[in-house]
C-alpha atoms as a PDB file:
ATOM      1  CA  UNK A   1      16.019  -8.495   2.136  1.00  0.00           C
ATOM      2  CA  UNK A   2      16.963  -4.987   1.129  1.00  0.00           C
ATOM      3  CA  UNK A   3      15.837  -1.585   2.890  1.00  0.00           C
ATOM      4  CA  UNK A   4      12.873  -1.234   1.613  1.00  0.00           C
ATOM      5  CA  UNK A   5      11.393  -4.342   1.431  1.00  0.00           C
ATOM      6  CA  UNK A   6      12.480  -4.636   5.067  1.00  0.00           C
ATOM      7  CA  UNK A   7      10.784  -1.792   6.129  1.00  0.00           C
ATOM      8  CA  UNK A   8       7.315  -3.009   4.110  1.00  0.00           C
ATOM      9  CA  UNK A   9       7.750  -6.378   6.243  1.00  0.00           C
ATOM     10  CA  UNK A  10       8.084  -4.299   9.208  1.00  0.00           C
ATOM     11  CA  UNK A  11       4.878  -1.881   9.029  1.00  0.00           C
ATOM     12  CA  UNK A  12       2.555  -4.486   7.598  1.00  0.00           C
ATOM     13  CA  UNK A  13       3.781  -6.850  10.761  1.00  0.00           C
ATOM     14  CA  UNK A  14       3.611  -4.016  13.397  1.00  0.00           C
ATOM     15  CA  UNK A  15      -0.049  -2.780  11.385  1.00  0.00           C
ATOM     16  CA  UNK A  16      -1.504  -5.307   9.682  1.00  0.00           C
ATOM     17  CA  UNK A  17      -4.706  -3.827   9.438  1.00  0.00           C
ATOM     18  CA  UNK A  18      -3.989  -0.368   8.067  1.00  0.00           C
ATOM     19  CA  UNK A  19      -1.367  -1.893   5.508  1.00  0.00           C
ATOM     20  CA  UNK A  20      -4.044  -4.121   4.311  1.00  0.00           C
ATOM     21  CA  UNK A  21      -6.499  -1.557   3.571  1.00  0.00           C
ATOM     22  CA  UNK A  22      -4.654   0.771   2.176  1.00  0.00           C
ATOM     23  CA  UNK A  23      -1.869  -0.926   0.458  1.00  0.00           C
ATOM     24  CA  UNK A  24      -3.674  -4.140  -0.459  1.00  0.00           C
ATOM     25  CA  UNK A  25      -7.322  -3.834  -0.934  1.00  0.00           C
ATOM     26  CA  UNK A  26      -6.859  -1.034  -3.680  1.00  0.00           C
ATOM     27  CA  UNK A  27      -4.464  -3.704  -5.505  1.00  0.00           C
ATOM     28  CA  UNK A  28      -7.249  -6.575  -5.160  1.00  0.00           C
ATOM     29  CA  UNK A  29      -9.694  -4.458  -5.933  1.00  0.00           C
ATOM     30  CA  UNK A  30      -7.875  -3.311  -9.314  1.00  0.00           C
ATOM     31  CA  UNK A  31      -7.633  -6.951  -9.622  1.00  0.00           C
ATOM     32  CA  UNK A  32     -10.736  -7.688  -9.602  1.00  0.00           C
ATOM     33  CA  UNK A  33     -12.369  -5.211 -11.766  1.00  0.00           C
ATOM     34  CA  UNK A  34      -9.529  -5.900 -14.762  1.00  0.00           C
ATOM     35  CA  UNK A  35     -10.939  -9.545 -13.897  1.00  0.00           C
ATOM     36  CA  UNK A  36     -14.216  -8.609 -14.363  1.00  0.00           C
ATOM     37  CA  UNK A  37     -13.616  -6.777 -16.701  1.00  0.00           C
ATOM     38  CA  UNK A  38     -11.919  -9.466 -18.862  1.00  0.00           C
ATOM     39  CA  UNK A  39     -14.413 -12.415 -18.350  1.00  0.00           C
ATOM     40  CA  UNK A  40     -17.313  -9.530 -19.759  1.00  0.00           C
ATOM     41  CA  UNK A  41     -15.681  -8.091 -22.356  1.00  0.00           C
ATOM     42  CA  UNK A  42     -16.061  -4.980 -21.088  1.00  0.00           C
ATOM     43  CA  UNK A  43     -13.650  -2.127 -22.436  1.00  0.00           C
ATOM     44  CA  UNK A  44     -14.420   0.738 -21.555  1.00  0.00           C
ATOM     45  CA  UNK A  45     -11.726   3.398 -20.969  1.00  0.00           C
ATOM     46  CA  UNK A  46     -13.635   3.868 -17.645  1.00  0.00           C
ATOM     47  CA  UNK A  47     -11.975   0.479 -16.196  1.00  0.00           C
ATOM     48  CA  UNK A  48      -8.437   1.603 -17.582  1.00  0.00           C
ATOM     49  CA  UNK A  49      -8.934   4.855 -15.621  1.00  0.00           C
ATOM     50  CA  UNK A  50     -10.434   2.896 -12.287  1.00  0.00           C
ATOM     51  CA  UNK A  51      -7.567   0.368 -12.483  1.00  0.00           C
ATOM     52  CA  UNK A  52      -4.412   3.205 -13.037  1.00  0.00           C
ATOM     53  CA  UNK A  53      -6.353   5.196 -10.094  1.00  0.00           C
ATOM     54  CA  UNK A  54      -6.106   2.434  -7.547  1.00  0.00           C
ATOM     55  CA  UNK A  55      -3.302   1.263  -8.380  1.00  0.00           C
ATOM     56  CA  UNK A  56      -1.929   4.933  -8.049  1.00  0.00           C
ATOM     57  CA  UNK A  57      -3.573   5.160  -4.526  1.00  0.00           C
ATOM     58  CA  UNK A  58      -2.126   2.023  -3.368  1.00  0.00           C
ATOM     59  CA  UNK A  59       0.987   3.096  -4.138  1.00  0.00           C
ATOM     60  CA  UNK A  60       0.875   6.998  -3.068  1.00  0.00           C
ATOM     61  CA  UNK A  61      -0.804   5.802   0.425  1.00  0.00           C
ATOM     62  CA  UNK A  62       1.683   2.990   0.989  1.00  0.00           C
ATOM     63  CA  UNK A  63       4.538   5.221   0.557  1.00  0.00           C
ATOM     64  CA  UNK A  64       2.987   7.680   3.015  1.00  0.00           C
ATOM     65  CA  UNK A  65       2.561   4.959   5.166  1.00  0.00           C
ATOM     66  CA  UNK A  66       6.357   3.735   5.123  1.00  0.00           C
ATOM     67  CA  UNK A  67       7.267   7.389   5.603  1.00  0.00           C
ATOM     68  CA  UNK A  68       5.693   8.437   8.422  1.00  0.00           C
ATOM     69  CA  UNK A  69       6.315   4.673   9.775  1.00  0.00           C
ATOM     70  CA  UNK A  70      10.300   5.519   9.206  1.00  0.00           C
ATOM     71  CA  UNK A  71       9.702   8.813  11.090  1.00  0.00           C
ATOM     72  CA  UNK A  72       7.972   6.984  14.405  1.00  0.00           C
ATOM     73  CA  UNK A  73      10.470   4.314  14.462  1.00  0.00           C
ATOM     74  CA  UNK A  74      13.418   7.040  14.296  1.00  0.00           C
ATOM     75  CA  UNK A  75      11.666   9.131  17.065  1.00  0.00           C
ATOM     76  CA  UNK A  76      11.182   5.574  19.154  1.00  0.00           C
ATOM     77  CA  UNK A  77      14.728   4.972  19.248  1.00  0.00           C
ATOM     78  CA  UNK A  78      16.379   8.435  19.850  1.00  0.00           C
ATOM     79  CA  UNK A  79      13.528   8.360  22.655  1.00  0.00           C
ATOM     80  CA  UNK A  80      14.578   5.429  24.035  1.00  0.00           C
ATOM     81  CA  UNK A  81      18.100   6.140  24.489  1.00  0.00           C
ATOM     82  CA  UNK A  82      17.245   9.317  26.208  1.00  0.00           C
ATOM     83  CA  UNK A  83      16.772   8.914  30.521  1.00  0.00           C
END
């Protein structure tokens, strides 16, 4: 698995529940509106802009999330090593 990937495994295993709502849930919920969206016949440039906008979320707040996960786990190892 390469770097980054690893490090997504990582923080959704060490914070399940945090990844899921802010990585996942925007991505279902994009989901399910396009979905929804589909099956009605609905389209309106007001789903295109609610679907780009949480998909945008998901991926700005899951990218904040890795980073400041990165940061803690550097600052839990040089911690550790020191007496």
């Amino acid at each position: 698995m390469s770097k980054p990937f690893a490090a997504l495994w990582n923080l959704f295993c060490e914070r399940p529940g945090r990844t899921a709502a802010l990585s996942v849930a925007p991505v279902v919920l994009a989901s399910a509106q396009g979905i929804n969206a589909l099956v009605h016949g609905t389209h309106s440039p007001l789903v295109a802009v609610f679907i780009i906008a949480m998909l945008a979320t998901a991926i700005a707040t899951t990218r904040q999330s890795l980073a400041s996960f990165r940061t803690e786990s550097l600052e839990r190892e040089l911690f550790e090593d020191i007496p």
